[in-house]
Protein backbone atom coordinates (compact mmCIF):
# COMPACT_ATOMS: atom_id res chain seq x y z
CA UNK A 1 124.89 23.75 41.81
CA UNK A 2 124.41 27.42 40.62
CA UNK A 3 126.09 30.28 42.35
CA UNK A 4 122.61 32.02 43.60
CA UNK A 5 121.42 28.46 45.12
CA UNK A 6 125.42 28.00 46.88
CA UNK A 7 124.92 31.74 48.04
CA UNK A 8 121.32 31.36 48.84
CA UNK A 9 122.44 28.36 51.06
CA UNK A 10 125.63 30.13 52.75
CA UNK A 11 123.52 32.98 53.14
CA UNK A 12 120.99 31.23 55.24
CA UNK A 13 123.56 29.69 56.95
CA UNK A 14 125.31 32.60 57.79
CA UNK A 15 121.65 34.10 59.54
CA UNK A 16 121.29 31.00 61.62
CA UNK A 17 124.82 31.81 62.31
CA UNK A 18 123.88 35.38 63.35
CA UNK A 19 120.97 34.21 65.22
CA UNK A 20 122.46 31.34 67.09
CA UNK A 21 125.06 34.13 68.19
CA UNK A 22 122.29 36.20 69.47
CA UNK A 23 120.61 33.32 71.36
CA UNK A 24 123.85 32.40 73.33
CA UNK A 25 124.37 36.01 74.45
CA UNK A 26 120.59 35.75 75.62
CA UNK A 27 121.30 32.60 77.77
CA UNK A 28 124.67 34.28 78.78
CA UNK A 29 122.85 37.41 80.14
CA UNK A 30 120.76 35.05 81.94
CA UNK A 31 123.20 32.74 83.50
CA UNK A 32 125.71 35.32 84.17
CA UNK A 33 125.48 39.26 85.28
CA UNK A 34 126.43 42.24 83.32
CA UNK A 35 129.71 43.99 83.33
CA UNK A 36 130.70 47.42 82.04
CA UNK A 37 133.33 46.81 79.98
CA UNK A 38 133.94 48.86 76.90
CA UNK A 39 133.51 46.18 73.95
CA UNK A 40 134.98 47.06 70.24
CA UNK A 41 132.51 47.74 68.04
CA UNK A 42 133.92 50.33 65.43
CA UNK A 43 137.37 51.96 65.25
CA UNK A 44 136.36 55.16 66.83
CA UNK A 45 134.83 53.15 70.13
CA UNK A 46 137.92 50.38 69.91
CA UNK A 47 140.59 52.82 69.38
CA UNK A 48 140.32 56.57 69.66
CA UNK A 49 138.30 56.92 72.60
CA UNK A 50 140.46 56.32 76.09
CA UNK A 51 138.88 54.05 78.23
CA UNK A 52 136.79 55.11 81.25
CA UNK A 53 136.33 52.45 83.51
CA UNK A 54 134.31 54.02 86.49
CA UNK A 55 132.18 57.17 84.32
CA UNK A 56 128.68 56.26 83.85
CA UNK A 57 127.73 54.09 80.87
CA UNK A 58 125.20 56.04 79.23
CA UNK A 59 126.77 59.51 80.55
CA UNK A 60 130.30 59.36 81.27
CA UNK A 61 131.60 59.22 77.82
CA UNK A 62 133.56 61.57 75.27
CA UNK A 63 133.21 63.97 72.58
CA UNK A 64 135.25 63.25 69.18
CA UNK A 65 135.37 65.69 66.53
CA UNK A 66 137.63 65.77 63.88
CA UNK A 67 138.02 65.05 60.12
CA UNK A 68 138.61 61.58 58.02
CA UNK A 69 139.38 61.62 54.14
CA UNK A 70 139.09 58.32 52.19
CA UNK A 71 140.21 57.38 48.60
CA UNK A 72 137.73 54.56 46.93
CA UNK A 73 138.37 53.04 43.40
CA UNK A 74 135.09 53.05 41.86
CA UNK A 75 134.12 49.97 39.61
CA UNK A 76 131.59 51.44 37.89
CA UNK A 77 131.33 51.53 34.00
CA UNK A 78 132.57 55.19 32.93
CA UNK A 79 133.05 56.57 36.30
CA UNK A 80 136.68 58.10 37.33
CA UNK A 81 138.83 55.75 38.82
CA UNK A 82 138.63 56.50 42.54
CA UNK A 83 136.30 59.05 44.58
CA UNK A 84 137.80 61.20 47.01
CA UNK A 85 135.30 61.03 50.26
CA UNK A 86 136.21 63.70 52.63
CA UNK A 87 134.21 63.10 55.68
CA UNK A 88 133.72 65.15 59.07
CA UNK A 89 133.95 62.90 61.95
CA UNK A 90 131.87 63.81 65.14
CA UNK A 91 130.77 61.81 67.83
CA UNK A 92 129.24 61.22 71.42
CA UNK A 93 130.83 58.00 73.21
CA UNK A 94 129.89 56.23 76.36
CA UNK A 95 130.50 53.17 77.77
CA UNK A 96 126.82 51.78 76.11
CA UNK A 97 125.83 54.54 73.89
CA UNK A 98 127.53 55.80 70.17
CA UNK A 99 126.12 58.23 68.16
CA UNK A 100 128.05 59.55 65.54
CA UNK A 101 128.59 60.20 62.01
CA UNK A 102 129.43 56.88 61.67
CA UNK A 103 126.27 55.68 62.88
CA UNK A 104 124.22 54.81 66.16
CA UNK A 105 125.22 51.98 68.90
CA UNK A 106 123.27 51.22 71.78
CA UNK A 107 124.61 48.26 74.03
CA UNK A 108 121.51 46.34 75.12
CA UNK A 109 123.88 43.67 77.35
CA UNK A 110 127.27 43.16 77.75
CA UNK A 111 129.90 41.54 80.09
CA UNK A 112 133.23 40.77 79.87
CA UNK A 113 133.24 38.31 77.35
CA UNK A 114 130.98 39.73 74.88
CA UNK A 115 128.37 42.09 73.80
CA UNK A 116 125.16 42.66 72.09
CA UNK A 117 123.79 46.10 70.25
CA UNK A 118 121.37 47.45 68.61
CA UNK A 119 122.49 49.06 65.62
CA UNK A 120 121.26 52.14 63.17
CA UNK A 121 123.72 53.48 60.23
CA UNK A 122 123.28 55.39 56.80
CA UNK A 123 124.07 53.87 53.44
CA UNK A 124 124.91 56.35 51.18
CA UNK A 125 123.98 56.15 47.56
CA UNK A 126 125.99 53.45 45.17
CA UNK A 127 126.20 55.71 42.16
CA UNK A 128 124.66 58.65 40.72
CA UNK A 129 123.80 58.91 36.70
CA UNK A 130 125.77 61.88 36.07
CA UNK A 131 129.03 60.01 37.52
CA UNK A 132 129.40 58.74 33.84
CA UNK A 133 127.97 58.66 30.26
CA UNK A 134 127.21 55.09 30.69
CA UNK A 135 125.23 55.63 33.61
CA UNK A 136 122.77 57.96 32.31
CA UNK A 137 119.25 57.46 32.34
CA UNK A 138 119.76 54.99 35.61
CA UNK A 139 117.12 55.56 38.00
CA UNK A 140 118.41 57.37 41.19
CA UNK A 141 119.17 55.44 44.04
CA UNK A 142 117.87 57.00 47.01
CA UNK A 143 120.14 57.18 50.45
CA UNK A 144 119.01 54.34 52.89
CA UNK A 145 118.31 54.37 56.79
CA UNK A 146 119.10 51.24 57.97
CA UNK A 147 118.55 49.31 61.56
CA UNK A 148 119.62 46.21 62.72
CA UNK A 149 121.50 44.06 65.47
CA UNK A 150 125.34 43.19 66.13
CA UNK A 151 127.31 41.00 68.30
CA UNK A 152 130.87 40.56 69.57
CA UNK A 153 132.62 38.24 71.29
CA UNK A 154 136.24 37.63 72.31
CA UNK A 155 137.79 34.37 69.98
CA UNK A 156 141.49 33.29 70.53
CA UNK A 157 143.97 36.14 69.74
CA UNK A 158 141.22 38.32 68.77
CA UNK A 159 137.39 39.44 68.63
CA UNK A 160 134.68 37.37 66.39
CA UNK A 161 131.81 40.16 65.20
CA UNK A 162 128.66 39.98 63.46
CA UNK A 163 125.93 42.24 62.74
CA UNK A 164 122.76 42.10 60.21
CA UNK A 165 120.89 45.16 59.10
CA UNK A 166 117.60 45.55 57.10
CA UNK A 167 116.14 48.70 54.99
CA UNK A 168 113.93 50.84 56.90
CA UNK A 169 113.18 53.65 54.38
CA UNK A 170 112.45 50.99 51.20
CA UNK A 171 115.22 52.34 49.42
CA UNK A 172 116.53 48.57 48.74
CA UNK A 173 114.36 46.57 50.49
CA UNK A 174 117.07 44.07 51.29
CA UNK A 175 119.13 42.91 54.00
CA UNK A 176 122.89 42.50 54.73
CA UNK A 177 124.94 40.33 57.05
CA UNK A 178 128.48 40.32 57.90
CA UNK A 179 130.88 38.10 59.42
CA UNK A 180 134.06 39.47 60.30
CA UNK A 181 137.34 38.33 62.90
CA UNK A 182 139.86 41.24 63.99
CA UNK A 183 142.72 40.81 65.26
CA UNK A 184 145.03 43.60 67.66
CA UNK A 185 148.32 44.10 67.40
CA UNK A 186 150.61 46.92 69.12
CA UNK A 187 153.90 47.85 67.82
CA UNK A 188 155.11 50.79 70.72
CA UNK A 189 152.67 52.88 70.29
CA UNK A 190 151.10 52.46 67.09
CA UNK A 191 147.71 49.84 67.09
CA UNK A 192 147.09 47.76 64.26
CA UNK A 193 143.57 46.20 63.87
CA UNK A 194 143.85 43.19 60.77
CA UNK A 195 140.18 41.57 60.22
CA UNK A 196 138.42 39.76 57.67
CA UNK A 197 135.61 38.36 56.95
CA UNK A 198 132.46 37.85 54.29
CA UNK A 199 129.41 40.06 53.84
CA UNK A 200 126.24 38.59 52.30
CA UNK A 201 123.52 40.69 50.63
CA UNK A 202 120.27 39.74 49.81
CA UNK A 203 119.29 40.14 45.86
CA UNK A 204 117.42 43.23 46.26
CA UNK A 205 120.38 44.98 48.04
CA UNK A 206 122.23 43.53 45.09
CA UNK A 207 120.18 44.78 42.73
CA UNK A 208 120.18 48.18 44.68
CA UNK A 209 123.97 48.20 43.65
CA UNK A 210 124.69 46.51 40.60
CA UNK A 211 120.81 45.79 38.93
CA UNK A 212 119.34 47.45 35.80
CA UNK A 213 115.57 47.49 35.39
CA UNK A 214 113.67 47.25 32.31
CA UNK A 215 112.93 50.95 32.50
CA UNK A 216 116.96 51.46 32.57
CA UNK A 217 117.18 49.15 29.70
CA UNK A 218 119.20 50.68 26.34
CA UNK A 219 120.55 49.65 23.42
CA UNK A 220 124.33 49.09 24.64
CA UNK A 221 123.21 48.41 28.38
CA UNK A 222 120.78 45.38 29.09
CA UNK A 223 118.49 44.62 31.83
CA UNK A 224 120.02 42.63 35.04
CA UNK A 225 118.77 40.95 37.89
CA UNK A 226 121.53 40.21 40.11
CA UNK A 227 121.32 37.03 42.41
CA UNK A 228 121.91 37.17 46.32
CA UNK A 229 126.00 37.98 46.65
CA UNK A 230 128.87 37.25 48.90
CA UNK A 231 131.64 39.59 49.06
CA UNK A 232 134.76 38.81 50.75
CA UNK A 233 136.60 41.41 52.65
CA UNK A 234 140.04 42.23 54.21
CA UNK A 235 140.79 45.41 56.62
CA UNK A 236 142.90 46.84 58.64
CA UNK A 237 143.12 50.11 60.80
CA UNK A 238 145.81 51.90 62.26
CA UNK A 239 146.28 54.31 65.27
CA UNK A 240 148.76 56.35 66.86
CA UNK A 241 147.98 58.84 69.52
CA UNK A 242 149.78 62.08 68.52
CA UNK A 243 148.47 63.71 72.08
CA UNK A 244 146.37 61.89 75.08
CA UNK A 245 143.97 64.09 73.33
CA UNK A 246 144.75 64.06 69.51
CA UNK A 247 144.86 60.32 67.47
CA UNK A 248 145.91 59.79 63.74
CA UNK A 249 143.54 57.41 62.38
CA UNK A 250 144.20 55.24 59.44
CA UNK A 251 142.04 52.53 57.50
CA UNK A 252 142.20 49.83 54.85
CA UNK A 253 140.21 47.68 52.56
CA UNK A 254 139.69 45.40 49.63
CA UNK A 255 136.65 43.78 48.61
CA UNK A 256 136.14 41.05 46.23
CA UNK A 257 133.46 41.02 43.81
CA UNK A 258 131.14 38.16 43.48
CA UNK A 259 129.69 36.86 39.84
CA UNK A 260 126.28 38.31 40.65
CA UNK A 261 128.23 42.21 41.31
CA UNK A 262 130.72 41.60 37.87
CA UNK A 263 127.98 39.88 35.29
CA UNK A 264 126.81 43.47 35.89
CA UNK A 265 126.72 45.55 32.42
CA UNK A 266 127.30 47.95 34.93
CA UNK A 267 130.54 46.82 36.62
CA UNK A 268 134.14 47.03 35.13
CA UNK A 269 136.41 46.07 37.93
CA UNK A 270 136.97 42.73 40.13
CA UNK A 271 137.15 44.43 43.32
CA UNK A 272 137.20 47.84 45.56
CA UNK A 273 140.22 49.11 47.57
CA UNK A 274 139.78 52.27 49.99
CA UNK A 275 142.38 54.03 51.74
CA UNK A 276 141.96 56.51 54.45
CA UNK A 277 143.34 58.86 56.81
CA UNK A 278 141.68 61.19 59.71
CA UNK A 279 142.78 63.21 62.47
CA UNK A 280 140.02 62.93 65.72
CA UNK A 281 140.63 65.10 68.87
CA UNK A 282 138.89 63.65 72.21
CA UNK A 283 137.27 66.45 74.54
């Protein structure tokens, strides 16, 4: 059996997955009543924010500015080794409600077992031509707005999450789903997050990476259609709280790439590691 029909079928799987996940929470909202409890959702909800038990849900929350540098290895053909991404981190968070750099979070039910959102986020741009000679005459890829749901929900030792997000804007026309366990671990006062998981990608959000049209098409870089992809992941995230006030934040990652991300004329490397450090202040 070919890789696209084994990822097409996981793939698939993986959304009935998603949706099954969705359907119990339903039928646990309905057999059993809500309960503000903050539920993790990212690293600056899980981690940096101190809990407020009793503050209003939507209202009672906290500000968090501060700043968050990461160092990517870049596998495209060409392009420098690893980007330097230094990002500014700032952020509303209440007990239901996210909205930050890092995207938007609205809790439509929760209780003390789990929790279901509704998600928006930003994907920024894979690649631009003028990153390297080899990528010149690519056609730009344009930044995408994308919208979708997630869902948590407490597993053994640690917290089972999903979430699946489509393209709003038709910059990729695709869809992705993740899959992803996390598990906590405190060492005095330092938190340690380890997760991992597998993220699936429809062919068009493949292609949206990794494809090269016919117009793109020259004489030492042929035309490619990648297939559906699955791309195993590892993480971890680490926090220390400097002040009640002031956290050190640090994250990271590797990624696997799939056969339908590497057959890619435009893709030199077998994987992606990030590395990153920020400083957030809570107010």
């Amino acid at each position: 059996m070919s890789f696209y029909r084994v990822s097409n079928l996981v793939g698939n799987g993986l959304i009935l997955l998603g949706t099954g996940l969705c359907a119990s929470a339903l039928l646990l909202f309905i057999s059993t009543s809500a309960n503000a409890q903050q539920g993790t959702r990212d690293i600056l909800r899980e981690e940096v924010n101190p809990k407020q038990d009793e503050a209003d849900p939507w209202l009672g929350g906290v500000w968090q500015f501060g700043a968050y540098g990461q160092v990517e290895s870049n596998p495209y053909r060409g392009a420098d080794s690893v980007d330097l991404d230094p990002l500014p981190l700032l952020a509303y968070d209440a007990d239901r409600l996210h909205i930050g750099t890092d995207g938007i979070s609205v809790t439509a039910w929760q209780n003390e077992f789990a929790s279901l959102d509704v998600l928006g986020a930003l994907r920024m741009e894979p690649f631009e031509n003028g990153d390297s000679d080899y990528l010149r005459g690519m056609n730009e890829r344009d930044m995408a707005y994308e919208a979708g749901i997630g869902f948590t929900s407490r597993l053994w030792r640690g917290e089972v999450g999903a979430y699946y997000l489509t393209d709003l804007n038709d910059a990729h026309d695709g869809h992705e789903l993740d899959l992803t366990y996390t598990i906590p671990m405190d060492l005095q006062n330092v938190t340690f997050d380890w997760g991992g998981g597998v993220r699936w990608q429809s062919d068009k959000l493949a292609n949206y990476h990794v494809g090269v049209s016919g117009s793109e098409v020259r004489s030492d870089r042929a035309a490619y259609d990648a297939d559906a992809a699955l791309i195993p992941h590892l993480d971890v995230s680490v926090t220390y709280p400097i002040t009640e006030s002031i956290v050190l934040l640090g994250t990271g990652g590797v990624e696997l790439l799939p056969d339908s991300y590497t057959d890619s004329p435009l893709i030199d490397d077998d994987y992606v590691y990030s590395i990153g450090l920020g400083l957030v202040y809570n107010f």
